[in-house]
N, C-alpha and C. Protein backbone atom coordinates (compact mmCIF):
# COMPACT_ATOMS: atom_id res chain seq x y z
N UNK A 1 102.74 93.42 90.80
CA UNK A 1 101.96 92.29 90.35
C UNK A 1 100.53 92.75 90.05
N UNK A 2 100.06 92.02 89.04
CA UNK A 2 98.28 92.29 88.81
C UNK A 2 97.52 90.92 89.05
N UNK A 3 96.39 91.12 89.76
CA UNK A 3 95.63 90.20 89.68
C UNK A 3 94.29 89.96 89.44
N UNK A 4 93.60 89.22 89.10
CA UNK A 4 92.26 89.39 88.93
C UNK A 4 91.64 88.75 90.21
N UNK A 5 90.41 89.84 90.26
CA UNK A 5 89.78 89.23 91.07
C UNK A 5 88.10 89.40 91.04
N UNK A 6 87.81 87.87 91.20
CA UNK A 6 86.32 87.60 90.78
C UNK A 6 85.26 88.39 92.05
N UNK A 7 84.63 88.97 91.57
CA UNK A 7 83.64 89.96 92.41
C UNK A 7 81.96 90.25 92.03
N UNK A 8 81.44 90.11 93.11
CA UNK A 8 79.94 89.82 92.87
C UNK A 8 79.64 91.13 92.16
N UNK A 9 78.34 91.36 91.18
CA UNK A 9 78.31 92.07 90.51
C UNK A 9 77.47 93.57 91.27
N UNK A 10 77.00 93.35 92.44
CA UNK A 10 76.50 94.13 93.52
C UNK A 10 77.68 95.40 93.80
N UNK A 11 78.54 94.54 93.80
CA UNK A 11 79.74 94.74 94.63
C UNK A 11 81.23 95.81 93.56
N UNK A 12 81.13 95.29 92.28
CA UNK A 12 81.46 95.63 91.08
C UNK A 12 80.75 96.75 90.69
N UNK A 13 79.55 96.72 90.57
CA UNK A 13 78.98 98.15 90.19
C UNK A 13 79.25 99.49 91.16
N UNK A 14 79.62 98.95 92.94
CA UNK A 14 79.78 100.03 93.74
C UNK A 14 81.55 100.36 93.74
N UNK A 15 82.01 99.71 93.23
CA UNK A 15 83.59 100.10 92.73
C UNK A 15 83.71 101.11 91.63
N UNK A 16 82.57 100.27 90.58
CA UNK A 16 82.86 101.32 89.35
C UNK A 16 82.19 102.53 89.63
N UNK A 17 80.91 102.66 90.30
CA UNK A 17 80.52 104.39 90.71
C UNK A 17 81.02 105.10 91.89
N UNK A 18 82.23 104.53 92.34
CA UNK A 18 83.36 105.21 93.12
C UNK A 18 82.38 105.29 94.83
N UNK A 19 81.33 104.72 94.81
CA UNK A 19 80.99 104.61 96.26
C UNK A 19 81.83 103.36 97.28
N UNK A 20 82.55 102.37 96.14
CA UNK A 20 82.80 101.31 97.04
C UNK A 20 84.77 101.28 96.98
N UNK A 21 85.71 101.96 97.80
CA UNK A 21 86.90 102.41 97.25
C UNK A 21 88.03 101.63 97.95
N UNK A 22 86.96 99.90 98.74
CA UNK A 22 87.96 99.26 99.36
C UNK A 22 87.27 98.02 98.81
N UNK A 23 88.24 96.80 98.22
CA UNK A 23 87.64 95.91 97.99
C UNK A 23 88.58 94.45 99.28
N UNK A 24 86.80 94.44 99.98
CA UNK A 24 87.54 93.12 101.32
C UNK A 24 87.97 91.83 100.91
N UNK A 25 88.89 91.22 101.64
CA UNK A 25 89.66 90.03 101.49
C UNK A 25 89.84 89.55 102.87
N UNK A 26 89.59 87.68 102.65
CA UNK A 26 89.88 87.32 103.66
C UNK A 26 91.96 87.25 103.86
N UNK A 27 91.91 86.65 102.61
CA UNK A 27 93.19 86.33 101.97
C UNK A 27 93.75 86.86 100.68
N UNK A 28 95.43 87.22 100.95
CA UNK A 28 96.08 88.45 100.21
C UNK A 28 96.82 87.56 99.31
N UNK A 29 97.38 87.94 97.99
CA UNK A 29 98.46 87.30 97.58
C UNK A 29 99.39 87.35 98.63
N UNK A 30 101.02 86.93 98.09
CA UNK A 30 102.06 86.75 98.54
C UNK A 30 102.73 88.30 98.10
N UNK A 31 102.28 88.48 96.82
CA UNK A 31 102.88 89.73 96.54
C UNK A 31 102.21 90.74 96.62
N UNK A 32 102.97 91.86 96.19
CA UNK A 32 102.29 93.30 96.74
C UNK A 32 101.95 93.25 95.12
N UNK A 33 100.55 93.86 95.40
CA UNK A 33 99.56 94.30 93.97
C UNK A 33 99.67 95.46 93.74
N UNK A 34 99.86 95.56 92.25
CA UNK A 34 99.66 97.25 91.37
C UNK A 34 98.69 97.52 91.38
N UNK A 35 97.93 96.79 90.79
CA UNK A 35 96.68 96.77 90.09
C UNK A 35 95.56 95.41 89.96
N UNK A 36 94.31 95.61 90.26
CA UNK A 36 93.46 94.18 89.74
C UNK A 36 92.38 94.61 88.61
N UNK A 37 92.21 93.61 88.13
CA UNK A 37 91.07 93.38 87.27
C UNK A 37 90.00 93.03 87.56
N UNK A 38 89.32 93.37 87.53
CA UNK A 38 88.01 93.49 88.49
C UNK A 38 86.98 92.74 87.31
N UNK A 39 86.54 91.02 87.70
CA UNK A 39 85.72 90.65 86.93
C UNK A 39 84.53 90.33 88.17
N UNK A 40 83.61 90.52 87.05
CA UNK A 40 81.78 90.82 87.76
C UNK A 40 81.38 88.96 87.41
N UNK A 41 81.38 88.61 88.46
CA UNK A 41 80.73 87.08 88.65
C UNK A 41 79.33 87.29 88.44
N UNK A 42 78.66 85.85 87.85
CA UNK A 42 77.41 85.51 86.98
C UNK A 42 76.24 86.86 88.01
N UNK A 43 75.49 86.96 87.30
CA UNK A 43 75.49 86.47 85.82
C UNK A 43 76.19 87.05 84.80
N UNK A 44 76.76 88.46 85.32
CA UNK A 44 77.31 89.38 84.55
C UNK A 44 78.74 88.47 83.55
N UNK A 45 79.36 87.74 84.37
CA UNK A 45 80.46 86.63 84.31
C UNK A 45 81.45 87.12 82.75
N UNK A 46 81.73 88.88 83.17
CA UNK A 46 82.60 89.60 82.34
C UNK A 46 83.71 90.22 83.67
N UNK A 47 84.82 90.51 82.69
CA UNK A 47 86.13 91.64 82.80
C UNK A 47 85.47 92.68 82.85
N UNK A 48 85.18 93.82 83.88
CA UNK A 48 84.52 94.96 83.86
C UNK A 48 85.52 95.89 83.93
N UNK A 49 86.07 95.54 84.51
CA UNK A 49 87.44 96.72 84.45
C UNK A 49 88.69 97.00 85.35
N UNK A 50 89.13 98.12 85.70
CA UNK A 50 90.68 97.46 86.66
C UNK A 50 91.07 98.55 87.50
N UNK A 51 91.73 98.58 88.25
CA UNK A 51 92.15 99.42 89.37
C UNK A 51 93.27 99.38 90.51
N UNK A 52 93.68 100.57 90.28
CA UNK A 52 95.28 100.49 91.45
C UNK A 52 95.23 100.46 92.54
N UNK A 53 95.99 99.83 92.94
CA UNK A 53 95.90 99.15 94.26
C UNK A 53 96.71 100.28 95.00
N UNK A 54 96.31 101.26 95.80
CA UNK A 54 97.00 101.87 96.98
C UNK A 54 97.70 101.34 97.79
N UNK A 55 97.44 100.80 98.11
CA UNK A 55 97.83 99.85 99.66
C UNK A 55 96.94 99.00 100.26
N UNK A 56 96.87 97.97 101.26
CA UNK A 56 96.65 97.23 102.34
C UNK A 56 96.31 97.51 103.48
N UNK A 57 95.09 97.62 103.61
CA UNK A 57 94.61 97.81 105.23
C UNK A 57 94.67 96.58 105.84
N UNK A 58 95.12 96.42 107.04
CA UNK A 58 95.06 95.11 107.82
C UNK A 58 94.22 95.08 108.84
N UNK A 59 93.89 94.02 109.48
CA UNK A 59 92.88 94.41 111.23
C UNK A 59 92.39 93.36 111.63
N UNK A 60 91.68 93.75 112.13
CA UNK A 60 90.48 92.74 112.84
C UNK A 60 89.25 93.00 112.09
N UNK A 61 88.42 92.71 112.20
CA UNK A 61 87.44 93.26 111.60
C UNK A 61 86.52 94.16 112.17
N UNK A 62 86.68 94.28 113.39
CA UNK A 62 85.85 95.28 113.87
C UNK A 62 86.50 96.45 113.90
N UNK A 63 88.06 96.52 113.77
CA UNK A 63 88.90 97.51 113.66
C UNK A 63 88.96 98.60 112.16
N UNK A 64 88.40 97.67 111.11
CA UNK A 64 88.54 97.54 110.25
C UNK A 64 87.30 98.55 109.51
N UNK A 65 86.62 98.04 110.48
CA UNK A 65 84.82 98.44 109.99
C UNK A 65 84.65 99.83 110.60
N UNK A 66 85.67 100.08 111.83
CA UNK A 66 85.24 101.33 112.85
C UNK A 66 86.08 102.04 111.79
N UNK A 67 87.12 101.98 111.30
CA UNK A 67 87.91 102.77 110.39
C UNK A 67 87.20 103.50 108.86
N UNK A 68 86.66 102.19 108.27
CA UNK A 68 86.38 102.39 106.86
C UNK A 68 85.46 102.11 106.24
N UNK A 69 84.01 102.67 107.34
CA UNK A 69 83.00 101.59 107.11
C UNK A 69 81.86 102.22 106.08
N UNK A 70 82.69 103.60 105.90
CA UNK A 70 82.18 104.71 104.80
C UNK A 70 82.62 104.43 103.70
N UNK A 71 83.72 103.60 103.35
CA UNK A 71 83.84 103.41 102.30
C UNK A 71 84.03 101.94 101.72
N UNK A 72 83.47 100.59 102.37
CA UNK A 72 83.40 99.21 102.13
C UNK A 72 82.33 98.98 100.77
N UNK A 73 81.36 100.04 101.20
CA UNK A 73 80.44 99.91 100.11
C UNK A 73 79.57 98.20 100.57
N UNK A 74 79.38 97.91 101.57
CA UNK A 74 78.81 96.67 102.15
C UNK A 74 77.94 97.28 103.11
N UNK A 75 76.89 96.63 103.40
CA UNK A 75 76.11 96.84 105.25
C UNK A 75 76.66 95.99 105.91
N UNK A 76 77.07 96.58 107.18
CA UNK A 76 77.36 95.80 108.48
C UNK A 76 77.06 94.65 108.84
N UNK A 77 76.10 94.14 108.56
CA UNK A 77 75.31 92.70 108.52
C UNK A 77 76.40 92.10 107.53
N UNK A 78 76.36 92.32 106.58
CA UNK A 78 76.99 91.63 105.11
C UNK A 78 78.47 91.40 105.65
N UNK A 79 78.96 92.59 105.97
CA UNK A 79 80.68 92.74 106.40
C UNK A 79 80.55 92.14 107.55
N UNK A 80 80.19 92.10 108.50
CA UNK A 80 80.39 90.87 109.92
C UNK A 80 80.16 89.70 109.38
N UNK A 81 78.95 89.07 108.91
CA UNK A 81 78.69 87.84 108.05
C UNK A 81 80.03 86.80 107.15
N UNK A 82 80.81 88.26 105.84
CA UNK A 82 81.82 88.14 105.40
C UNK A 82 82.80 87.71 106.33
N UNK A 83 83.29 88.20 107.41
CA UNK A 83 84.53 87.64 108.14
C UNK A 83 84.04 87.14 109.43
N UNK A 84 82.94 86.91 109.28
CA UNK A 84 82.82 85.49 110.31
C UNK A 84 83.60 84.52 110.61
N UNK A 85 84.82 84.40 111.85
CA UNK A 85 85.03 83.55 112.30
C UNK A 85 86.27 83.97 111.65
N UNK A 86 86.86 84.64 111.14
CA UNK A 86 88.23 85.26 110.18
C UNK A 86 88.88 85.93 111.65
N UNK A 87 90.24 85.41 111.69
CA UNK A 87 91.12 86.27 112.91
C UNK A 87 91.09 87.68 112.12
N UNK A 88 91.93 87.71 110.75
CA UNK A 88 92.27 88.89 110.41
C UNK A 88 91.09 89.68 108.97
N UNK A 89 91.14 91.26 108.68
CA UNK A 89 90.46 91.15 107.66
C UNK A 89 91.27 91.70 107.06
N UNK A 90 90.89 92.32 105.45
CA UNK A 90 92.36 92.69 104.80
C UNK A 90 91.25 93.43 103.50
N UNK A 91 91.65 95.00 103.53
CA UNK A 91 90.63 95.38 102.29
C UNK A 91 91.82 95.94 101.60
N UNK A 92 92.01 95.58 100.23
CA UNK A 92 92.65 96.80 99.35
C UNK A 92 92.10 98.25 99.10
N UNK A 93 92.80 98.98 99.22
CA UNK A 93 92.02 100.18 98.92
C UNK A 93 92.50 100.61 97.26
N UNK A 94 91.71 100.61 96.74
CA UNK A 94 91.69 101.34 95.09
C UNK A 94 91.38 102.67 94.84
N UNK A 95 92.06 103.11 93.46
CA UNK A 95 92.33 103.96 93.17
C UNK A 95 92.36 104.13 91.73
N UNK A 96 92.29 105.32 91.07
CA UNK A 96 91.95 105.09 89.30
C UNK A 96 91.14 104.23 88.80
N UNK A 97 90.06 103.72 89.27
CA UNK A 97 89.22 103.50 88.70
C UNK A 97 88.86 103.63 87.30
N UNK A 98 89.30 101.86 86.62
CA UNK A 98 88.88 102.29 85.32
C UNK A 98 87.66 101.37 84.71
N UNK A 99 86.68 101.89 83.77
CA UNK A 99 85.32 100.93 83.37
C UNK A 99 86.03 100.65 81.82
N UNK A 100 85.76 99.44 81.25
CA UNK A 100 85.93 99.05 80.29
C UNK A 100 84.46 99.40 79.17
N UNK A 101 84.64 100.45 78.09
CA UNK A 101 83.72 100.81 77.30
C UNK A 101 82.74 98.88 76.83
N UNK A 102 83.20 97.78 76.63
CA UNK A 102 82.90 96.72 76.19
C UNK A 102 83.95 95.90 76.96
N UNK A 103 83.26 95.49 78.24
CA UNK A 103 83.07 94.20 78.92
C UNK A 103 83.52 93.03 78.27
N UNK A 104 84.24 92.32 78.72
CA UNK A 104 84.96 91.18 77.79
C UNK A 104 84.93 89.48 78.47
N UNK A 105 85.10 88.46 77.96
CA UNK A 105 85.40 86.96 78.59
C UNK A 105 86.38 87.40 79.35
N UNK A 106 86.94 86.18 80.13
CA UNK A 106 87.79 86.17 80.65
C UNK A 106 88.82 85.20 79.70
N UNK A 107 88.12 84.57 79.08
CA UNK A 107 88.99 83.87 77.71
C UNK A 107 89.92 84.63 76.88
N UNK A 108 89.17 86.17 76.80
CA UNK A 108 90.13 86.75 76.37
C UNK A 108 91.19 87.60 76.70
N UNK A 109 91.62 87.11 78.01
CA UNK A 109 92.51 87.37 78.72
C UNK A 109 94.33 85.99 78.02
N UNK A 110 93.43 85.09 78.36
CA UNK A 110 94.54 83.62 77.66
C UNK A 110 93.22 82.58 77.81
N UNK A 111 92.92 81.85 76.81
CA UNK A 111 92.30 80.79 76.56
C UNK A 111 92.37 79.66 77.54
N UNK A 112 93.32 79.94 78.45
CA UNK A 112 93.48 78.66 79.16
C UNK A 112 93.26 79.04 80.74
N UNK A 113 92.64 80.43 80.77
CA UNK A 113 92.31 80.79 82.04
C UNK A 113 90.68 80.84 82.59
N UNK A 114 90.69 80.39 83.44
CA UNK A 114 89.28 80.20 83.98
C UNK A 114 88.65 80.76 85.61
N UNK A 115 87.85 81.31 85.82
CA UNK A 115 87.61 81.87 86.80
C UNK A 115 88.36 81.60 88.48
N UNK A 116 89.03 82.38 89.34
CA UNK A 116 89.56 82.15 90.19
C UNK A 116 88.58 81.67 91.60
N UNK A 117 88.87 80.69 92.43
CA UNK A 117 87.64 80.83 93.80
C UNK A 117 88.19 82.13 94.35
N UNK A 118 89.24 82.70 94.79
CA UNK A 118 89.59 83.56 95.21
C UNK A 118 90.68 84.96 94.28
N UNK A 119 91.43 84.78 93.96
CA UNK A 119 92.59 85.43 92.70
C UNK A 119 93.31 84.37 92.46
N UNK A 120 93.68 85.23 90.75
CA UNK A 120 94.71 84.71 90.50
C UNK A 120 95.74 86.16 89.31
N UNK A 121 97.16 85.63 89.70
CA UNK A 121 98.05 86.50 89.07
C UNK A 121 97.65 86.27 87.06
N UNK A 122 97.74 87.59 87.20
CA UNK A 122 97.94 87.98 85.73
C UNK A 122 99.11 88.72 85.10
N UNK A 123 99.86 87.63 83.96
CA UNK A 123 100.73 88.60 83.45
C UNK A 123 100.75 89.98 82.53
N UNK A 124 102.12 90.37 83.46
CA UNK A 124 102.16 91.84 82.83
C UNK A 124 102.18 91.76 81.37
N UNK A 125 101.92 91.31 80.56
CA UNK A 125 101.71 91.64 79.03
C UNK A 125 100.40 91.47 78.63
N UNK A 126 100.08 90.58 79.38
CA UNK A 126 98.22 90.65 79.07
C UNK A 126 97.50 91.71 79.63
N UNK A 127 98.17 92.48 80.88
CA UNK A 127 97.30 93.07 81.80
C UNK A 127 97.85 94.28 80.78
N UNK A 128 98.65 94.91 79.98
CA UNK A 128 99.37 95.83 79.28
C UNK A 128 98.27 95.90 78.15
N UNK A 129 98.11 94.87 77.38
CA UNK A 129 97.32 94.65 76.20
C UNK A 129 96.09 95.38 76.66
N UNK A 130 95.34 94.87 77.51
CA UNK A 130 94.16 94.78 78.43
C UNK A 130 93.87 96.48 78.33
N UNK A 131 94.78 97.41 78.91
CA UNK A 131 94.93 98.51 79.25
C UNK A 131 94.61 99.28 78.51
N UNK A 132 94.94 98.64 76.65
CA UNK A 132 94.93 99.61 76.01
C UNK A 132 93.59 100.06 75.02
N UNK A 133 92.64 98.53 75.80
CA UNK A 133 91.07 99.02 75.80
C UNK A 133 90.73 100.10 76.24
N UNK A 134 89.32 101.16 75.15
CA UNK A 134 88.85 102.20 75.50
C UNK A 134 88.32 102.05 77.26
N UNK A 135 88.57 103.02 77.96
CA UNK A 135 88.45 102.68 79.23
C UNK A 135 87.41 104.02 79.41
N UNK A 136 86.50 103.88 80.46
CA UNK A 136 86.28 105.01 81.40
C UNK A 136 86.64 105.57 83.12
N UNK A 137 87.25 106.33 82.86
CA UNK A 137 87.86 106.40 84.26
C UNK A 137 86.58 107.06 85.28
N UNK A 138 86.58 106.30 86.09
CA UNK A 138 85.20 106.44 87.32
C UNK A 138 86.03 107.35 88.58
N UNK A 139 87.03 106.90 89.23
CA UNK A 139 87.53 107.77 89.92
C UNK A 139 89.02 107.62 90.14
């Protein structure tokens, strides 16, 4: 499955220069992810680009933070703050890192799609199309 997922643009820029190689979640899909699309919320409020999903770290959050706290790409303040009051935390870890040469709507994904509060699934023919934008691979 692919999904997009809306991401502060702080947070987006440390994905695309390969310092940030886990992106946190309170809450996971249902399905196991290939890949997301990584869109940069306002002001940037573009498709920046996309990335494979390794796997699922699960935890607590302090378990979480003692593990991988070199690579959250967050300060400790920010990441305790984030799962405040959260039993579990949940980071994807990414991989192939790709930057889109020209940043796009999210309209032009399907006209009838509009920003997620948290994700939402994208089909495999759009996310295919998507792909075959000039890309830069970051890591």
């Amino acid at each position: 499955m692919i999904a997009l997922y809306p991401i502060k643009p702080e947070y987006t820029d440390r994905i695309l220069s390969g310092e940030k190689t886990f992106e946190l979640r309170k809450r996971l899909p249902k399905e196991s992810l290939t890949y997301i699309l990584i869109y940069s919320t306002t002001p940037v409020a573009q498709v920046v680009g996309y990335a494979k999903v390794l796997g699922v770290r699960q935890g607590n959050a302090i378990s979480l933070w003692e593990r991988y706290s070199s690579k959250l790409g967050i300060s400790e303040s920010d990441y305790f703050a984030y799962f405040k009051g959260s039993d579990k935390a949940n980071a994807l870890e990414l991989s192939d890192v790709r930057k889109f040469v020209r940043p796009f709507s999210i309209k032009e994904i399907s006209p009838e799609l509009s920003v997620p509060q948290s994700f939402c699934y994208i089909d495999t023919k759009h996310f295919n199309r998507l792909r075959k934008r000039k890309t830069i691979k970051v890591c």
